[in-house]
N, C-alpha and C. Protein backbone atom coordinates (compact mmCIF):
# COMPACT_ATOMS: atom_id res chain seq x y z
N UNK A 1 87.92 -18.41 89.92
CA UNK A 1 86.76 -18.43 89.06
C UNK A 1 86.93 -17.45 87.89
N UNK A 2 87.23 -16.12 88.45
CA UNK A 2 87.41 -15.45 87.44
C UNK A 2 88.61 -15.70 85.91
N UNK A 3 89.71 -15.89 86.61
CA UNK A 3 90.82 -16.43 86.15
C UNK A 3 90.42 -17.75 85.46
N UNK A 4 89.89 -18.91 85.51
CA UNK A 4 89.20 -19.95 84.90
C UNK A 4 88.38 -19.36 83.63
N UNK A 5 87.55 -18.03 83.72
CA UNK A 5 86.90 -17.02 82.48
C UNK A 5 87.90 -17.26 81.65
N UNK A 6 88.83 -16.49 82.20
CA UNK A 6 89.93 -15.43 81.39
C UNK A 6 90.62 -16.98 80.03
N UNK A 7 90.96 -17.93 81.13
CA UNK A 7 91.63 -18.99 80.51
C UNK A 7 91.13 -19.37 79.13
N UNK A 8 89.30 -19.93 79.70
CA UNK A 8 88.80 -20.53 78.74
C UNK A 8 88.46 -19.65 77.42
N UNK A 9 88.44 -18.48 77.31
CA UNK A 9 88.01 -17.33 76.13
C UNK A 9 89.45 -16.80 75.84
N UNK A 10 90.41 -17.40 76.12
CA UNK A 10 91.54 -17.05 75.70
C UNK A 10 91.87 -15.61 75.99
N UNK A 11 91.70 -15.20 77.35
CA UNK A 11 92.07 -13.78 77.30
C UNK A 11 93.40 -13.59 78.53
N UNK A 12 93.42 -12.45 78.97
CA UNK A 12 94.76 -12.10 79.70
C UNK A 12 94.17 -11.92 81.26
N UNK A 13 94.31 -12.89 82.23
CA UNK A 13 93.68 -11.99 83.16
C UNK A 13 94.40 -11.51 84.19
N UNK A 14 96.03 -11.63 84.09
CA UNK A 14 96.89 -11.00 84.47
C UNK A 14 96.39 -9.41 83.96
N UNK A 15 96.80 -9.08 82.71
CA UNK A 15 96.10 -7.50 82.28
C UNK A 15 94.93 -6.82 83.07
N UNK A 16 93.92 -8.30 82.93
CA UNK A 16 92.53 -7.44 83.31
C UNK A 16 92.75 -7.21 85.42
N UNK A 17 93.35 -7.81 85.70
CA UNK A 17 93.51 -7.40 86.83
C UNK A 17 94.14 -6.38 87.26
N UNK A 18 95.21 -5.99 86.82
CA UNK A 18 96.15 -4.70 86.45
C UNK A 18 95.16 -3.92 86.80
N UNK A 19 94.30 -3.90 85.69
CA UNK A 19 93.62 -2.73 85.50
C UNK A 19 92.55 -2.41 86.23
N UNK A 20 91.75 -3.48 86.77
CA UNK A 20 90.93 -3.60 87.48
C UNK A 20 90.85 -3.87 89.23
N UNK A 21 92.22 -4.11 89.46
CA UNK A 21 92.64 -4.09 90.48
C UNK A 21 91.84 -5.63 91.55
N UNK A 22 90.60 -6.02 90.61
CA UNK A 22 90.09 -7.33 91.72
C UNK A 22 88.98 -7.95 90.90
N UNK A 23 88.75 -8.93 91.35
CA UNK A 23 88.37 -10.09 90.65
C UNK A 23 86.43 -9.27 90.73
N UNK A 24 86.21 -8.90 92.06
CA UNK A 24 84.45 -8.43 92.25
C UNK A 24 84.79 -7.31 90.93
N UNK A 25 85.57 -6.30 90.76
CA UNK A 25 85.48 -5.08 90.15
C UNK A 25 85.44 -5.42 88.48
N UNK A 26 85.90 -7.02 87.99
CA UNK A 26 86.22 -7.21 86.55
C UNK A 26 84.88 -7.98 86.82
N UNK A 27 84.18 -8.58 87.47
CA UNK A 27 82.80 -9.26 87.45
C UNK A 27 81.90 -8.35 86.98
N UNK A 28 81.94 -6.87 88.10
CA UNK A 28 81.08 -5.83 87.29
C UNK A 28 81.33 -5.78 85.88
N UNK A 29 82.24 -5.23 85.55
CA UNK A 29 82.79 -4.96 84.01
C UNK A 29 81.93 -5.79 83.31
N UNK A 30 82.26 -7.20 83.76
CA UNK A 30 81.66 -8.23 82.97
C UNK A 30 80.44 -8.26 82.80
N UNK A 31 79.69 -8.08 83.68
CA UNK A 31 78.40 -7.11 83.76
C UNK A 31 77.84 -6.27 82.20
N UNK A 32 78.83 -5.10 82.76
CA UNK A 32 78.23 -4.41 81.93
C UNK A 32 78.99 -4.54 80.48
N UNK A 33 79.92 -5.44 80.05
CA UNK A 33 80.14 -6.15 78.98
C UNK A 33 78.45 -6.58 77.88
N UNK A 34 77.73 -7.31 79.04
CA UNK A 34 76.47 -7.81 78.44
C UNK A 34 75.49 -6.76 77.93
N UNK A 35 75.76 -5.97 78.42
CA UNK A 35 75.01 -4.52 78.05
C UNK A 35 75.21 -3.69 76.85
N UNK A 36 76.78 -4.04 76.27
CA UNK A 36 77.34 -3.27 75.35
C UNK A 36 76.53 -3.44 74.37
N UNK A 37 76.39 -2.68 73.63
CA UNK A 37 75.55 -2.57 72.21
C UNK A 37 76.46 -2.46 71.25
N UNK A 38 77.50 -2.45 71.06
CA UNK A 38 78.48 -2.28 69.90
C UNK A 38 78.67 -3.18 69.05
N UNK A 39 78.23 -4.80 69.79
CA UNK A 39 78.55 -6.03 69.00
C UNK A 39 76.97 -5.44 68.10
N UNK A 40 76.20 -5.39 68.85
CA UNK A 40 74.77 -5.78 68.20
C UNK A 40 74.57 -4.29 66.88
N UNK A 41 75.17 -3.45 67.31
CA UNK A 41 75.79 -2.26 65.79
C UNK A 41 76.45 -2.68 64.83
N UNK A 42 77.39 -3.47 65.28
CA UNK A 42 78.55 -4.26 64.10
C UNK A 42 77.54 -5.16 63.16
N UNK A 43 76.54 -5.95 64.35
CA UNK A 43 75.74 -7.09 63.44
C UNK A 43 75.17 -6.37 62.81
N UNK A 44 74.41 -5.97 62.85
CA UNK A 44 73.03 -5.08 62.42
C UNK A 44 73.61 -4.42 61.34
N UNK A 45 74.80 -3.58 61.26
CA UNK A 45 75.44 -2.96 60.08
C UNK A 45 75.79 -3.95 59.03
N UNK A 46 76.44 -4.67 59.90
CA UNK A 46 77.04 -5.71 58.46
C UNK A 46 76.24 -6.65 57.96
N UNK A 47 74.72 -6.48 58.54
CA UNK A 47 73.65 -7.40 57.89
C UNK A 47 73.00 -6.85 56.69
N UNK A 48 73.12 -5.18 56.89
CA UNK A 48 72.50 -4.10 56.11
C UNK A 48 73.80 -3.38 55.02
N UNK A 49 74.79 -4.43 54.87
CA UNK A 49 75.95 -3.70 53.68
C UNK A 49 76.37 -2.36 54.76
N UNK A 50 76.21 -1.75 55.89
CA UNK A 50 76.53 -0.63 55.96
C UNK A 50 77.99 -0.65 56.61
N UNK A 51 79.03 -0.41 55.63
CA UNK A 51 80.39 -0.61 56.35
C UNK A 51 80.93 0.57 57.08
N UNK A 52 80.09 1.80 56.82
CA UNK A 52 80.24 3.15 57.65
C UNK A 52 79.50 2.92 59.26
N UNK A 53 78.86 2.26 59.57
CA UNK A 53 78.10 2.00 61.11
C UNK A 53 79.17 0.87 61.13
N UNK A 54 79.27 -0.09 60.56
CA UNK A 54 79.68 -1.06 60.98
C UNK A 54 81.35 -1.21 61.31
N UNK A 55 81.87 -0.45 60.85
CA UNK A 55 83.06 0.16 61.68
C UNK A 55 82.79 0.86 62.85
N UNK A 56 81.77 1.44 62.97
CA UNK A 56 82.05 2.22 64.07
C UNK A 56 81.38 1.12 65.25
N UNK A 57 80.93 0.30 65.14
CA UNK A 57 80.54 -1.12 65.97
C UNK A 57 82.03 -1.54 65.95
N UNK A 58 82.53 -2.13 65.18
CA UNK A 58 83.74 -2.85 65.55
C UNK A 58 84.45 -1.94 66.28
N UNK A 59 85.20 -0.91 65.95
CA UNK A 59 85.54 0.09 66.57
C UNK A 59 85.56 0.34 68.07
N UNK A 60 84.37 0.17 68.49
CA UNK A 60 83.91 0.29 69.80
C UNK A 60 84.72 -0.69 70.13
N UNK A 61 83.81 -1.93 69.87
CA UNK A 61 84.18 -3.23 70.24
C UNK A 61 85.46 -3.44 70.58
N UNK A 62 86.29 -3.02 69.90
CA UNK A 62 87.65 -3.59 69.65
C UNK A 62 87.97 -2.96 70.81
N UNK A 63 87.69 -1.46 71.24
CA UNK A 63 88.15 -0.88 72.59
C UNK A 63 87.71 -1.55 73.49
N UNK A 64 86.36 -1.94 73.99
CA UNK A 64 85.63 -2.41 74.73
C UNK A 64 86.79 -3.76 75.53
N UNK A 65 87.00 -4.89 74.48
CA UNK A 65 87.84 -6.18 74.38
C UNK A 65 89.35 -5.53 75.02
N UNK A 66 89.46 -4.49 74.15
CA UNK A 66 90.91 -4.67 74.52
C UNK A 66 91.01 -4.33 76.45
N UNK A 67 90.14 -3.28 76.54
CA UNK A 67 90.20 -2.49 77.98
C UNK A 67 89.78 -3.50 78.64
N UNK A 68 89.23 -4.94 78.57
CA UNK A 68 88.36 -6.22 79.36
C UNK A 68 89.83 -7.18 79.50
N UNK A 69 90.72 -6.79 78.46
CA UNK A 69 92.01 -7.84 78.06
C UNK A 69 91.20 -9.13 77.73
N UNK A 70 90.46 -9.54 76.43
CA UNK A 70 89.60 -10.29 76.06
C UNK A 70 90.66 -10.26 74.77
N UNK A 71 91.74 -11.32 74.52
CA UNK A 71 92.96 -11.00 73.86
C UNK A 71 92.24 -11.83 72.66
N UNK A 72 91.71 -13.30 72.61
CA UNK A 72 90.82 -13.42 71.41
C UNK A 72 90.27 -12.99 70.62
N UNK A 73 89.38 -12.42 71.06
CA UNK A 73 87.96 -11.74 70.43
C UNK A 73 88.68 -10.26 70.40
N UNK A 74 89.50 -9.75 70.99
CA UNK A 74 90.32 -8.76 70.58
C UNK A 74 90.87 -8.92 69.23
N UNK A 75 91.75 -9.31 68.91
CA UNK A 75 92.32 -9.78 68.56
C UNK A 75 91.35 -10.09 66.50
N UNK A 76 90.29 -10.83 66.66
CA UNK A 76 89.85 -10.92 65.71
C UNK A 76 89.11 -9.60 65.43
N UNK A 77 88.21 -8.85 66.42
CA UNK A 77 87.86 -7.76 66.08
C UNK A 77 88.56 -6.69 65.46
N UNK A 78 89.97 -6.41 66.19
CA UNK A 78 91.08 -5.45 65.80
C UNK A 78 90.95 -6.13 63.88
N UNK A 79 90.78 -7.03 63.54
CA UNK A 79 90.94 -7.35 62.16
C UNK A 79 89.89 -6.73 61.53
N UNK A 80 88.47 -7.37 61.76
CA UNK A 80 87.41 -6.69 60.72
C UNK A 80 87.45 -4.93 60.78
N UNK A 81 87.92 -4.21 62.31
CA UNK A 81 88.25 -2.86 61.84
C UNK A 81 88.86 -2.56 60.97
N UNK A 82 89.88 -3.13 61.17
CA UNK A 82 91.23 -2.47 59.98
C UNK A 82 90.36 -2.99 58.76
N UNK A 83 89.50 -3.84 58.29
CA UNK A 83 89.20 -4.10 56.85
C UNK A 83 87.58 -3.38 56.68
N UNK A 84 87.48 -2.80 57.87
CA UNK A 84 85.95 -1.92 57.61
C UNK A 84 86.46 -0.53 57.20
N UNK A 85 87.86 -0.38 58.14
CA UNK A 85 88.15 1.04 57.92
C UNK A 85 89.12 1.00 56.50
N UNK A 86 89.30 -0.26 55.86
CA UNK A 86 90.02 0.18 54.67
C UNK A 86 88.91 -0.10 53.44
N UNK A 87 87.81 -0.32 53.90
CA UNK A 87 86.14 -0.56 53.64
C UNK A 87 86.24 -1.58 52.49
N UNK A 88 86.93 -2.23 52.83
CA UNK A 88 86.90 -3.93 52.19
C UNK A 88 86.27 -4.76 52.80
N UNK A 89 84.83 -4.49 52.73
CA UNK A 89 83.36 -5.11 53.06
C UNK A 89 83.39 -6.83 52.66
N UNK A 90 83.88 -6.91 51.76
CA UNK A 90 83.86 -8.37 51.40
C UNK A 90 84.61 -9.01 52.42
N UNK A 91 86.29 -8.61 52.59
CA UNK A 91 86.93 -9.44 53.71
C UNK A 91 86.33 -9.47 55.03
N UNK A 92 85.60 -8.42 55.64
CA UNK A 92 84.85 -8.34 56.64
C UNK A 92 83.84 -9.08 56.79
N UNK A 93 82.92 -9.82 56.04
CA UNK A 93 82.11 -10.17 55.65
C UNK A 93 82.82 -11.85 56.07
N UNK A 94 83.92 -11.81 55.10
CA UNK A 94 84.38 -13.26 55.31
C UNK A 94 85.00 -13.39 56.68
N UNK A 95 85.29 -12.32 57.99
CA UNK A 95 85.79 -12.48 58.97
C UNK A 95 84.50 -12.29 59.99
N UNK A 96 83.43 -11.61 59.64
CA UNK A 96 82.32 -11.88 60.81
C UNK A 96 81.96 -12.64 61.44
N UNK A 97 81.98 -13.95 60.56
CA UNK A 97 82.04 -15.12 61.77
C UNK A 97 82.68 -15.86 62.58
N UNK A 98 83.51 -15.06 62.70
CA UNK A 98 85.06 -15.74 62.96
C UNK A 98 84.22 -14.51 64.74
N UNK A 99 84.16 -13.25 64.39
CA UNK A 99 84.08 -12.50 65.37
C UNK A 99 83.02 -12.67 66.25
N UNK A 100 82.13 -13.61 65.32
CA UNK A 100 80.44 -13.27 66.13
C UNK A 100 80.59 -14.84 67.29
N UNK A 101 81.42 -16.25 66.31
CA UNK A 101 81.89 -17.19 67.12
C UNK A 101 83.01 -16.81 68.81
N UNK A 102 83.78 -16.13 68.43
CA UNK A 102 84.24 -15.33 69.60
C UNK A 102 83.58 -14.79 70.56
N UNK A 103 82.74 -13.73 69.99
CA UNK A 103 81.69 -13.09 70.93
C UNK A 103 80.80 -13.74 71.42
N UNK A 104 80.81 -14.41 70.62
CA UNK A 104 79.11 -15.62 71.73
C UNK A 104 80.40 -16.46 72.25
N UNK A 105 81.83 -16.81 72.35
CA UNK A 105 82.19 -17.89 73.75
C UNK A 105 82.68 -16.86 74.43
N UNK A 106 82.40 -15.75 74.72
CA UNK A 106 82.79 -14.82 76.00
C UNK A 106 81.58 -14.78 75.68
N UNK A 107 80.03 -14.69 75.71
CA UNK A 107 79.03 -14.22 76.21
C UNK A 107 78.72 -15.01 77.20
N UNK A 108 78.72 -16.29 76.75
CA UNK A 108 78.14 -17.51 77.29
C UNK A 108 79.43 -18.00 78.37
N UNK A 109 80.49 -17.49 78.21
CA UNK A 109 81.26 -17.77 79.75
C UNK A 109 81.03 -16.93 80.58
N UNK A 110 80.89 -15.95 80.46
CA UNK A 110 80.32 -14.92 81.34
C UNK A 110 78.89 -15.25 82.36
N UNK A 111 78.59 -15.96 81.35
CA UNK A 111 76.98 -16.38 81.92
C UNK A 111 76.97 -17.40 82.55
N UNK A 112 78.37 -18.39 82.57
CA UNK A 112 78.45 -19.48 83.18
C UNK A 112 79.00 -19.06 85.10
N UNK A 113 79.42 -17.49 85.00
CA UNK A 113 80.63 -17.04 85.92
C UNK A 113 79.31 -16.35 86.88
N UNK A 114 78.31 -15.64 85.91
CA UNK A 114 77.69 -14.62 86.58
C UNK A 114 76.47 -15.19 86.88
């Protein structure tokens, strides 16, 4: 089941097991995945021009993904950082939805799992 997650959101769940050592212990995670507030900082910043919060949302994020092995949505997030932190707001802007489409198909698989 878990591994079926990992597949469909394009992530690693060889990694996330590594790290997590079992399928109940990455369910929690997944858990408290839904809890994170970092996506909803990234939105909220980059709705308000603020590319100083809104790095530090992606930022998170991007740790958050990578430590979940969520190699997709990794993957696109690791991008709008590097263009928040080189504060080229416009390319970020043109990659948010690329990130927010990501983040809602790991929200909503999660929700299919949990």
């Amino acid at each position: 089941m878990i591994q079926e997650f990992y597949e469909k959101i394009n992530g690693n769940y060889e990694v996330a097991l590594s790290r997590m050592q079992n399928d109940e212990r990455i369910k929690k995670y997944l858990n408290f995945f839904l809890m994170d507030e970092s996506y909803k900082q990234l939105a909220d910043a980059m709705e308000l021009n603020n590319c100083e919060e809104a790095f530090k949302g992606a930022h998170t994020l991007k740790g958050v993904c990578q430590n979940m092995a969520f190699t997709a949505l990794s993957t696109v997030v690791e991008q709008i950082t590097e263009e928040l932190r080189a504060k080229e707001f416009e390319k970020a802007k043109e990659t948010f939805p690329i990130v927010t489409k990501e983040y809602q198909k790991v929200i909503d698989a999660i929700h299919e799992i949990i």
